[in-house]
N, C-alpha and C. Protein backbone atom coordinates (compact mmCIF):
# COMPACT_ATOMS: atom_id res chain seq x y z
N UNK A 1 120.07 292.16 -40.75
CA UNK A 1 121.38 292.59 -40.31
C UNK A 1 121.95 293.49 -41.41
N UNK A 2 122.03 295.21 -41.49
CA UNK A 2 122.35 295.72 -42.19
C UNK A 2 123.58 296.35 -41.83
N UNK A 3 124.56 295.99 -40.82
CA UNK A 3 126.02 296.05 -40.39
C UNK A 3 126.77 295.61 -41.12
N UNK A 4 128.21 295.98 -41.36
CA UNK A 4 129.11 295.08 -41.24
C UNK A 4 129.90 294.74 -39.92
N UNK A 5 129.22 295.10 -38.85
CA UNK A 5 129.82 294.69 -37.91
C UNK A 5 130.02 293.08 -37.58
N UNK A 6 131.31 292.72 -37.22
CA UNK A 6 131.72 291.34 -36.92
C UNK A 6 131.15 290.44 -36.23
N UNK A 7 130.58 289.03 -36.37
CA UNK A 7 129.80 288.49 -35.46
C UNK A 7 130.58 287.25 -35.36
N UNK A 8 130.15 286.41 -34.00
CA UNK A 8 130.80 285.31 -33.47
C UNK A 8 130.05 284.58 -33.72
N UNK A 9 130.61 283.30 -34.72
CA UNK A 9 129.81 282.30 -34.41
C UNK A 9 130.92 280.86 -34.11
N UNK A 10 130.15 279.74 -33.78
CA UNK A 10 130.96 278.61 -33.63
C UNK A 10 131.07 277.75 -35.20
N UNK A 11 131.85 276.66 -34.83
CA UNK A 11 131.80 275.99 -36.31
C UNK A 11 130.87 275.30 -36.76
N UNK A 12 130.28 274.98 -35.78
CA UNK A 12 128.80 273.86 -35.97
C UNK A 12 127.66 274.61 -36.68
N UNK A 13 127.78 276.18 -35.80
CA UNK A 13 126.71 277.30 -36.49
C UNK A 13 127.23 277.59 -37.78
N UNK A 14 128.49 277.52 -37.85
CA UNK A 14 128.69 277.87 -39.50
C UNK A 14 128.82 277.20 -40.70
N UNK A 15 128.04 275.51 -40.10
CA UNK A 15 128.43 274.77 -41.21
C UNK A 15 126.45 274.21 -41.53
N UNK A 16 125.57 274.91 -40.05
CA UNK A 16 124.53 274.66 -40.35
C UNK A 16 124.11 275.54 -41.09
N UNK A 17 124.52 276.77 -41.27
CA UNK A 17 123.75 278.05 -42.04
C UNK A 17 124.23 278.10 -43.32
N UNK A 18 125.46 276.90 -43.61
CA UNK A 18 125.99 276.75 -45.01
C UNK A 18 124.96 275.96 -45.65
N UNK A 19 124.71 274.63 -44.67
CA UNK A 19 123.45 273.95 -45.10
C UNK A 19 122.62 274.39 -45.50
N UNK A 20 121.69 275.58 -44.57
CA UNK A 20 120.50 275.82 -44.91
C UNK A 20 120.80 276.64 -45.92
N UNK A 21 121.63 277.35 -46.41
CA UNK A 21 121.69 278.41 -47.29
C UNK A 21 121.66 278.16 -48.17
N UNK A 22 122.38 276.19 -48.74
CA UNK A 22 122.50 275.55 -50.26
C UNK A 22 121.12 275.26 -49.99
N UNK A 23 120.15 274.60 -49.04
CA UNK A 23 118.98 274.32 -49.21
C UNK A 23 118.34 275.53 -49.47
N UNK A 24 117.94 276.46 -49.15
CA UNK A 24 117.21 277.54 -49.36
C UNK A 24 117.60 277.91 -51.46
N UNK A 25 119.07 278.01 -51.43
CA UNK A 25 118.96 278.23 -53.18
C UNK A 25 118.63 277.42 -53.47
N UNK A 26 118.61 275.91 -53.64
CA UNK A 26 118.08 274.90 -54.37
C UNK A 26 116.66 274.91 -54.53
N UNK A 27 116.14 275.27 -53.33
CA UNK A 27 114.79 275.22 -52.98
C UNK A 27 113.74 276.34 -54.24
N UNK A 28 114.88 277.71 -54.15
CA UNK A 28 114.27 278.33 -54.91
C UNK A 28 114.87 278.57 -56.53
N UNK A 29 115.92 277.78 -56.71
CA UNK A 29 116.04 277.29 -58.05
C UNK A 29 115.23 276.52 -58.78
N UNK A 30 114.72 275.58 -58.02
CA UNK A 30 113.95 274.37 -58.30
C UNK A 30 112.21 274.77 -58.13
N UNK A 31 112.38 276.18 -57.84
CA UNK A 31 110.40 276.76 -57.38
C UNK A 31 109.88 275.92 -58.60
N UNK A 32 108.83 275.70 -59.07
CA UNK A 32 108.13 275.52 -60.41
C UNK A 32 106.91 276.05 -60.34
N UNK A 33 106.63 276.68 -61.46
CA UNK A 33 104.59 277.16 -61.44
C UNK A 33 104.93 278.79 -61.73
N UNK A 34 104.31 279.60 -61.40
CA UNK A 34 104.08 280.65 -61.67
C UNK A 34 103.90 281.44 -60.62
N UNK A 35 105.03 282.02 -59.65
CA UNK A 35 104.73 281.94 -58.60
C UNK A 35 103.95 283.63 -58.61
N UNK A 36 103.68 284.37 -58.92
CA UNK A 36 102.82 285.68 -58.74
C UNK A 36 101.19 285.15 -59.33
N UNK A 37 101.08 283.98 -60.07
CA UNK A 37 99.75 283.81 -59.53
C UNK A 37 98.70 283.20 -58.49
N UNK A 38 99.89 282.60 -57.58
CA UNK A 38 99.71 282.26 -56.21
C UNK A 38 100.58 282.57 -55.18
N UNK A 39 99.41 283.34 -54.76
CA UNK A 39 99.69 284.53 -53.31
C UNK A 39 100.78 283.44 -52.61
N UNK A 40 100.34 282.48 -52.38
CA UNK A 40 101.22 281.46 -50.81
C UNK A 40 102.46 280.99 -51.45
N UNK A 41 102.93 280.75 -52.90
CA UNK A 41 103.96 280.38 -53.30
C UNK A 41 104.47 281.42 -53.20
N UNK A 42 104.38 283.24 -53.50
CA UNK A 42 104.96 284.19 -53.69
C UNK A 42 105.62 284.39 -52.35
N UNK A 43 104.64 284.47 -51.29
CA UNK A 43 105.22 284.48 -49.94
C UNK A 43 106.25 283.62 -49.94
N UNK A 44 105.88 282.38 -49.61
CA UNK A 44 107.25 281.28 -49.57
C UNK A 44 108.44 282.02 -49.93
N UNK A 45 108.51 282.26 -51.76
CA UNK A 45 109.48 282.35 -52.14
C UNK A 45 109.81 284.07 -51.64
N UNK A 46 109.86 284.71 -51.40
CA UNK A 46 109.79 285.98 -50.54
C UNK A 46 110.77 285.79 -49.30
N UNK A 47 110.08 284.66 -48.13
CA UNK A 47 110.58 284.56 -47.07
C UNK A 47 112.07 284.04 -47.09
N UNK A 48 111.56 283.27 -48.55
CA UNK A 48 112.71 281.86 -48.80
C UNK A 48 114.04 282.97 -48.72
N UNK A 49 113.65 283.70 -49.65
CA UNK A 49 114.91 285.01 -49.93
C UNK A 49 115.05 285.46 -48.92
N UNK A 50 114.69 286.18 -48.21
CA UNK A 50 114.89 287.28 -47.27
C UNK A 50 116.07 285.93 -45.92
N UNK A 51 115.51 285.17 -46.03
CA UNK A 51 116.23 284.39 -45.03
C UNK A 51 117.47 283.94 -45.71
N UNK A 52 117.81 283.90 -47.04
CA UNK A 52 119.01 283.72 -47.67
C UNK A 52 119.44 284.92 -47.84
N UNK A 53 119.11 286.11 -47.66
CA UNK A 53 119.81 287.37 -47.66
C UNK A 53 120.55 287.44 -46.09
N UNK A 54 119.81 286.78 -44.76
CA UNK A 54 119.96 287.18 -43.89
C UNK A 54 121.47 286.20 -43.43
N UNK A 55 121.24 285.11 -43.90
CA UNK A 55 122.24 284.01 -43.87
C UNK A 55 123.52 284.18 -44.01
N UNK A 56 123.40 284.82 -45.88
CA UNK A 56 124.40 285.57 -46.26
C UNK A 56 125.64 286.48 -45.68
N UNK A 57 124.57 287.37 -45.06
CA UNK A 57 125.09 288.76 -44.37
C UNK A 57 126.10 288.25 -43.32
N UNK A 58 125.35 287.02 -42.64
CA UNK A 58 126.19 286.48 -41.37
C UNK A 58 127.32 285.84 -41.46
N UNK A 59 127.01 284.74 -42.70
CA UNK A 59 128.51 284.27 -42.84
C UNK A 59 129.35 285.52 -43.81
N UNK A 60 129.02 286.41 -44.10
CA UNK A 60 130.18 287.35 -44.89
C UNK A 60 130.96 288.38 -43.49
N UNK A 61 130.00 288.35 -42.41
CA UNK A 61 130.31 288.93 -41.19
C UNK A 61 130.92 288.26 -40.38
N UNK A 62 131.18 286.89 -40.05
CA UNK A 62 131.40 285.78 -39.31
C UNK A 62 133.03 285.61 -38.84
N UNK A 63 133.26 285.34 -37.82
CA UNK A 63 134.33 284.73 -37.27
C UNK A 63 133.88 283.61 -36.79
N UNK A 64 134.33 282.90 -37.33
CA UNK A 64 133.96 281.44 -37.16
C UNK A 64 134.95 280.90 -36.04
N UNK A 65 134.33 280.27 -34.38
CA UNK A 65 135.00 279.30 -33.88
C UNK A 65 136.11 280.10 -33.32
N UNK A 66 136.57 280.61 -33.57
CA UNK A 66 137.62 281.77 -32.77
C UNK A 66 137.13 281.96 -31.68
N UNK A 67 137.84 281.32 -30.58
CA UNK A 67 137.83 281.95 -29.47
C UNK A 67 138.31 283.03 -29.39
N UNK A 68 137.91 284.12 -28.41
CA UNK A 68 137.95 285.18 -27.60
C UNK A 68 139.05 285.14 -26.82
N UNK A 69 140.03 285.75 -26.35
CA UNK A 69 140.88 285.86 -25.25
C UNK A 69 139.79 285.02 -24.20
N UNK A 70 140.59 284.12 -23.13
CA UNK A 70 140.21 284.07 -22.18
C UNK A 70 140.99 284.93 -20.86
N UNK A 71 140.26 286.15 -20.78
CA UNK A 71 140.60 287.34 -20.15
C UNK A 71 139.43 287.42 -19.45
N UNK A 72 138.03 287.01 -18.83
CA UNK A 72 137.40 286.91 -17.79
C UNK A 72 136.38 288.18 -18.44
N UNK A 73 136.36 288.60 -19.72
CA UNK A 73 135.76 289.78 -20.14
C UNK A 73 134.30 289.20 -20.86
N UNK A 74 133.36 289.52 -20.69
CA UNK A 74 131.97 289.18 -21.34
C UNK A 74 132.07 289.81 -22.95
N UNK A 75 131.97 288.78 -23.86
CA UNK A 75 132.28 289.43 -25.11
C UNK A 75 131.74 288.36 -25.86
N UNK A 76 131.21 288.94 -27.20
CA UNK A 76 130.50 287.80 -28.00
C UNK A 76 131.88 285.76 -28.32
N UNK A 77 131.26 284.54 -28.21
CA UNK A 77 131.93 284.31 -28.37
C UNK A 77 132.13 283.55 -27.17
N UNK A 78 131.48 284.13 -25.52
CA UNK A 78 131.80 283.87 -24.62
C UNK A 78 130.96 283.45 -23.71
N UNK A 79 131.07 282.43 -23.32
CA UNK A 79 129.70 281.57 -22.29
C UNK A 79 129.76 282.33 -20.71
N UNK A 80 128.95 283.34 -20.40
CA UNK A 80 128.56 283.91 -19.49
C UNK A 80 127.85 283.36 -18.77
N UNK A 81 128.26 283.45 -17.08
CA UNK A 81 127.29 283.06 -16.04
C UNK A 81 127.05 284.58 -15.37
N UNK A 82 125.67 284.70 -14.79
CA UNK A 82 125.76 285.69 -14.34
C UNK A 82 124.46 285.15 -13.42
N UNK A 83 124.48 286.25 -12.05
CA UNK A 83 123.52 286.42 -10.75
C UNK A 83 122.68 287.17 -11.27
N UNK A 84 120.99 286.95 -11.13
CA UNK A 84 120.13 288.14 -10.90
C UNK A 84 120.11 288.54 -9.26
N UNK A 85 120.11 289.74 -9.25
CA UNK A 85 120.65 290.15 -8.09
C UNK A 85 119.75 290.11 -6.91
N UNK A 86 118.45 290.36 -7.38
CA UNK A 86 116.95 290.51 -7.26
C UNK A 86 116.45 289.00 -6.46
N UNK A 87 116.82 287.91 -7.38
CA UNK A 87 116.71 286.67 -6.81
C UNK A 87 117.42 285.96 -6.87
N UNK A 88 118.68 286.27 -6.47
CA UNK A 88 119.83 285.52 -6.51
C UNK A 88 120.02 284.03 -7.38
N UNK A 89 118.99 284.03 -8.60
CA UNK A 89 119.12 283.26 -9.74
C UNK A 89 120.39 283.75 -10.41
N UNK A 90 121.03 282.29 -10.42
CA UNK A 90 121.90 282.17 -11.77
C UNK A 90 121.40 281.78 -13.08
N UNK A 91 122.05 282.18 -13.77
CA UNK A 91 122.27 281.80 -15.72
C UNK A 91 123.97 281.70 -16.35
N UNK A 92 123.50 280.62 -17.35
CA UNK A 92 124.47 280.45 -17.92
C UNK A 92 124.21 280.55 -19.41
N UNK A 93 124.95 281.25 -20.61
CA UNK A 93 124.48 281.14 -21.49
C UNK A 93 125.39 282.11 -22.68
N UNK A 94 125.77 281.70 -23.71
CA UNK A 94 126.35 282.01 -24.51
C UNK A 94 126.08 283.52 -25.33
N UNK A 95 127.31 284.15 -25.20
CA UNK A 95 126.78 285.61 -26.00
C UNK A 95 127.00 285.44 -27.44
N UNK A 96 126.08 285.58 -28.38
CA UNK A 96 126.50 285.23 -29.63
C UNK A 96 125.24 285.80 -30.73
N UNK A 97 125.45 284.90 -31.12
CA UNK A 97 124.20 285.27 -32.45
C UNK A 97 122.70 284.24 -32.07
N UNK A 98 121.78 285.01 -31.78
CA UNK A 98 120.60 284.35 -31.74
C UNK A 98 120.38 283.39 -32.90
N UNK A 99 120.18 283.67 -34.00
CA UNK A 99 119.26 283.34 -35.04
C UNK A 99 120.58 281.91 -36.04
N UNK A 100 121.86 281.98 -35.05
CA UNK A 100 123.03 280.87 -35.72
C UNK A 100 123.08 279.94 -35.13
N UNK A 101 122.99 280.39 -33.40
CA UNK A 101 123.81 279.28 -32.68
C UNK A 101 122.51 278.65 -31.74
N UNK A 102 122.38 277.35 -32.09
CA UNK A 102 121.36 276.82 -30.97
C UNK A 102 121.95 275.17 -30.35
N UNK A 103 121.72 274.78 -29.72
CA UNK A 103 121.94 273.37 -28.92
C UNK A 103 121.65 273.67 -27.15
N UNK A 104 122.63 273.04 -26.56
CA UNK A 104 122.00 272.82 -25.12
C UNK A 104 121.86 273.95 -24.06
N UNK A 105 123.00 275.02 -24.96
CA UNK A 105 123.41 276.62 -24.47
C UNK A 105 122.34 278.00 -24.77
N UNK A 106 121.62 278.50 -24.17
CA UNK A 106 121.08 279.54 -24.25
C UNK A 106 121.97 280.11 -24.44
N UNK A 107 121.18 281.08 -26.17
CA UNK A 107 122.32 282.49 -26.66
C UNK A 107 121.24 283.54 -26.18
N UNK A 108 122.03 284.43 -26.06
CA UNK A 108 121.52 285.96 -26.11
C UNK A 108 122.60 286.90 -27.00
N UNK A 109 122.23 287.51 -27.81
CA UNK A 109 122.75 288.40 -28.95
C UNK A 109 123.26 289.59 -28.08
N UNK A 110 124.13 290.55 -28.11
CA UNK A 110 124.68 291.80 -27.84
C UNK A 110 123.61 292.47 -27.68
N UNK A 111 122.25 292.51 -28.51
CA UNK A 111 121.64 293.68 -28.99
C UNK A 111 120.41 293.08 -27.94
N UNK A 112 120.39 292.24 -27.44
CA UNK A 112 119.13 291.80 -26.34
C UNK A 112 119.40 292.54 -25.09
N UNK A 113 118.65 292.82 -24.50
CA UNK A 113 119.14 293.39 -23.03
C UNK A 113 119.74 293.20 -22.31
N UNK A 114 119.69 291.90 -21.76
CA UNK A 114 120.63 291.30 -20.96
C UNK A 114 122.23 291.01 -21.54
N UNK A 115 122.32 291.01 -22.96
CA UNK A 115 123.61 290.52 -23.55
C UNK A 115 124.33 292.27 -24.32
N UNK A 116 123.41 293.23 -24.22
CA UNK A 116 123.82 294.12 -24.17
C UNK A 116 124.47 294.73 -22.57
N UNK A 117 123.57 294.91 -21.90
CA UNK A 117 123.82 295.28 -20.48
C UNK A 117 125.56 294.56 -19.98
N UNK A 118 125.29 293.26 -20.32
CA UNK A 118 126.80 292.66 -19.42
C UNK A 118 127.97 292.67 -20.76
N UNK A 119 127.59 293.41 -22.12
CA UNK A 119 128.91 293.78 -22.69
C UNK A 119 130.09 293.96 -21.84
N UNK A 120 131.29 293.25 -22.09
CA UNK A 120 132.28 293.89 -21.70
C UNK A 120 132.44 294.26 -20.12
N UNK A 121 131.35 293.53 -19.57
CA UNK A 121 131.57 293.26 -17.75
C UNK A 121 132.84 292.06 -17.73
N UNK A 122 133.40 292.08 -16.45
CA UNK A 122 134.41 291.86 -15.93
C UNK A 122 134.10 290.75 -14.68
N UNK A 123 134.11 289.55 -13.96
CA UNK A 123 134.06 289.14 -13.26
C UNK A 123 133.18 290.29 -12.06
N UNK A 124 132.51 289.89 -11.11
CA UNK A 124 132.13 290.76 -9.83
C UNK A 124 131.42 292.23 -10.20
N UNK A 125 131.22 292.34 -11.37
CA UNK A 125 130.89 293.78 -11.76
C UNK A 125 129.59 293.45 -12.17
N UNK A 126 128.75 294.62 -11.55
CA UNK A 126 127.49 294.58 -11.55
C UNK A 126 126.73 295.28 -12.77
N UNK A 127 125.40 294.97 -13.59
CA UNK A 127 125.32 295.63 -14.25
C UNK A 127 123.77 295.82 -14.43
N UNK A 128 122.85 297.00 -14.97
CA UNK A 128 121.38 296.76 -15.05
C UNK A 128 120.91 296.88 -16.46
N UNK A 129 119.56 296.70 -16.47
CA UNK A 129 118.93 296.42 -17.51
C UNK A 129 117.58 296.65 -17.58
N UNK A 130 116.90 296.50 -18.26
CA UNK A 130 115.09 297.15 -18.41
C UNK A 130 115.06 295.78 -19.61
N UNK A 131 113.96 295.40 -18.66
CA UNK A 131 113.12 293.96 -19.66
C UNK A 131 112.20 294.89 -20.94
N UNK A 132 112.04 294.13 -21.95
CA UNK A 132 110.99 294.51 -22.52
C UNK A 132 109.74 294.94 -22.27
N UNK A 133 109.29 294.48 -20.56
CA UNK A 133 108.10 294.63 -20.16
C UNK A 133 108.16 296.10 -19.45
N UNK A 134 109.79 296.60 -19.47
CA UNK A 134 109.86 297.80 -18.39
C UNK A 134 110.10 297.62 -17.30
N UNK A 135 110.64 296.29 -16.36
CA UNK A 135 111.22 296.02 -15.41
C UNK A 135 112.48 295.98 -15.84
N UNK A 136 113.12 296.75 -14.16
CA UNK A 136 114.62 297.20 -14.38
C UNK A 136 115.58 296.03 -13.48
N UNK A 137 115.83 295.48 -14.47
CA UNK A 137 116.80 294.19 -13.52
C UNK A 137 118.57 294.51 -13.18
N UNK A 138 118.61 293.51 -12.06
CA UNK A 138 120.96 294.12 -11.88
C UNK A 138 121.02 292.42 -11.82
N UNK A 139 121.91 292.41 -12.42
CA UNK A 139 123.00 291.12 -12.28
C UNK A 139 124.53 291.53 -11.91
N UNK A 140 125.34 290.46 -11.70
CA UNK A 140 126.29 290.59 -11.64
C UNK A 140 126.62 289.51 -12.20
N UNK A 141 127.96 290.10 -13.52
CA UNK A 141 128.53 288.93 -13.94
C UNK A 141 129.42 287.61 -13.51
N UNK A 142 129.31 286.42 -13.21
CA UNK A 142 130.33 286.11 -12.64
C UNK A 142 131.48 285.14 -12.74
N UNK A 143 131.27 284.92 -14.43
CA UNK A 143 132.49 284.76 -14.84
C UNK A 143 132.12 284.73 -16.44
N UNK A 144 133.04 284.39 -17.18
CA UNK A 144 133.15 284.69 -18.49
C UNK A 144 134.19 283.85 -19.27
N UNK A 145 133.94 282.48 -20.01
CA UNK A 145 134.85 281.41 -20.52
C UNK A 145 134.81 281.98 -21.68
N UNK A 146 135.80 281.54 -22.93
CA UNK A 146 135.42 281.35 -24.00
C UNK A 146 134.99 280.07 -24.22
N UNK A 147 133.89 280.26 -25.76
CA UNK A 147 133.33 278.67 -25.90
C UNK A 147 133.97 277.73 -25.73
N UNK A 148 134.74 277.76 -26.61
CA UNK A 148 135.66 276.29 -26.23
C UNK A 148 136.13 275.56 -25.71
N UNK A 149 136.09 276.47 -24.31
CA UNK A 149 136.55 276.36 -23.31
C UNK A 149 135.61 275.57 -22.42
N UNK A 150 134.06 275.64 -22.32
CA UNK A 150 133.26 275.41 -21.66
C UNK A 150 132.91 274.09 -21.87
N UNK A 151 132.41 273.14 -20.83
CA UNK A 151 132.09 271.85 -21.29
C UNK A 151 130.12 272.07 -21.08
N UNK A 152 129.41 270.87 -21.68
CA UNK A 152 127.66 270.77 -22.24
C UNK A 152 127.64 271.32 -20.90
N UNK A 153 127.75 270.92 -19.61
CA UNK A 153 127.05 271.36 -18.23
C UNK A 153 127.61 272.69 -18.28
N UNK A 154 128.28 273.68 -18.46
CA UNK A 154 128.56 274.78 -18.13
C UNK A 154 129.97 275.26 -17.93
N UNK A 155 130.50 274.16 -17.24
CA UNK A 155 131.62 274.39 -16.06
C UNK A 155 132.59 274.48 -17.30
N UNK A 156 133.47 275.45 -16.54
CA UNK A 156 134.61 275.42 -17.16
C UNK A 156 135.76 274.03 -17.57
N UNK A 157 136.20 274.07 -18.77
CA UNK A 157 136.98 272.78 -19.07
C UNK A 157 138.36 273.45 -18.96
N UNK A 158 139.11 272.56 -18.19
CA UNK A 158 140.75 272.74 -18.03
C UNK A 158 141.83 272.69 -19.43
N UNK A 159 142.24 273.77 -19.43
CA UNK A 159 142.26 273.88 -21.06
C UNK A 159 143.95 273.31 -21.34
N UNK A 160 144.56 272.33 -20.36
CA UNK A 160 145.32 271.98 -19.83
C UNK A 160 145.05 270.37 -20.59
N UNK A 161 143.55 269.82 -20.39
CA UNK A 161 142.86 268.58 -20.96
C UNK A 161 142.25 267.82 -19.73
């Protein structure tokens, strides 16, 4: 991630990537041996970094847990259902950060096809896309919560209680 563009994450994602991030320095504070005379420790400690660089970047980019307007608008932040139009399959699934947010919610990142394509769709508004394989798919979005809003099954929670 070489942006400073702003990313959404929740609080759970931002307190696991705090975790892994003190584990990852400890990990490589604590390396011992010599690590350039073994190839597989060098790697390790290589990856170890690059994934604490990447960590970094996110929480210095991060809005943590902030909901989104709930304005019906597809925007990172925001648990999207949408129709494939093709086979009238639904999905439900959180627009956010791939590589932060995981549990019972499928994420798709802005920059994936499908979470690019329904940027900033609107209830009933249709939108297309090209798979990685080169199939051209349409959905229509058909609604748009913020997280917080959403309960584990999907459905919207009455924000009322």
């Amino acid at each position: 991630m070489t942006s400073a563009q702003r990313i959404w994450i929740s609080r759970a994602a931002y307190e696991r990537l705090q975790e892994e991030l003190a584990t990852l320095r400890e990990l490589c504070a604590n390396a011992v041996g010599d690590e350039d005379a073994d190839e597989n420790a060098s790697a390790i400690k290589r990856a170890r970094q690059a994934r604490i660089q990447q960590i970094h970047e996110m929480l210095i980019n991060a809005v943590v847990g902030e909901d989104p307007p709930d304005d019906g608008i597809a925007e990172p932040g925001m648990v999207v259902t949408v129709r494939f139009d093709d086979t009238a399959e639904i999905e439900t699934f959180l627009l956010g950060v791939r590589s932060a947010e995981h549990g019972d919610i499928e994420v798709y990142s802005t920059q994936s096809p499908l979470g690019a394509a329904i940027l900033g769709a609107r209830p009933g508004e249709q939108r297309s896309f090209r798979t990685p394989s080169g199939t051209e798919l349409s959905v229509t979005m058909l609604t748009a919560v913020p997280y917080g809003m959403h309960s584990d099954d999907g459905t919207p929670v009455n924000a009322a209680g």
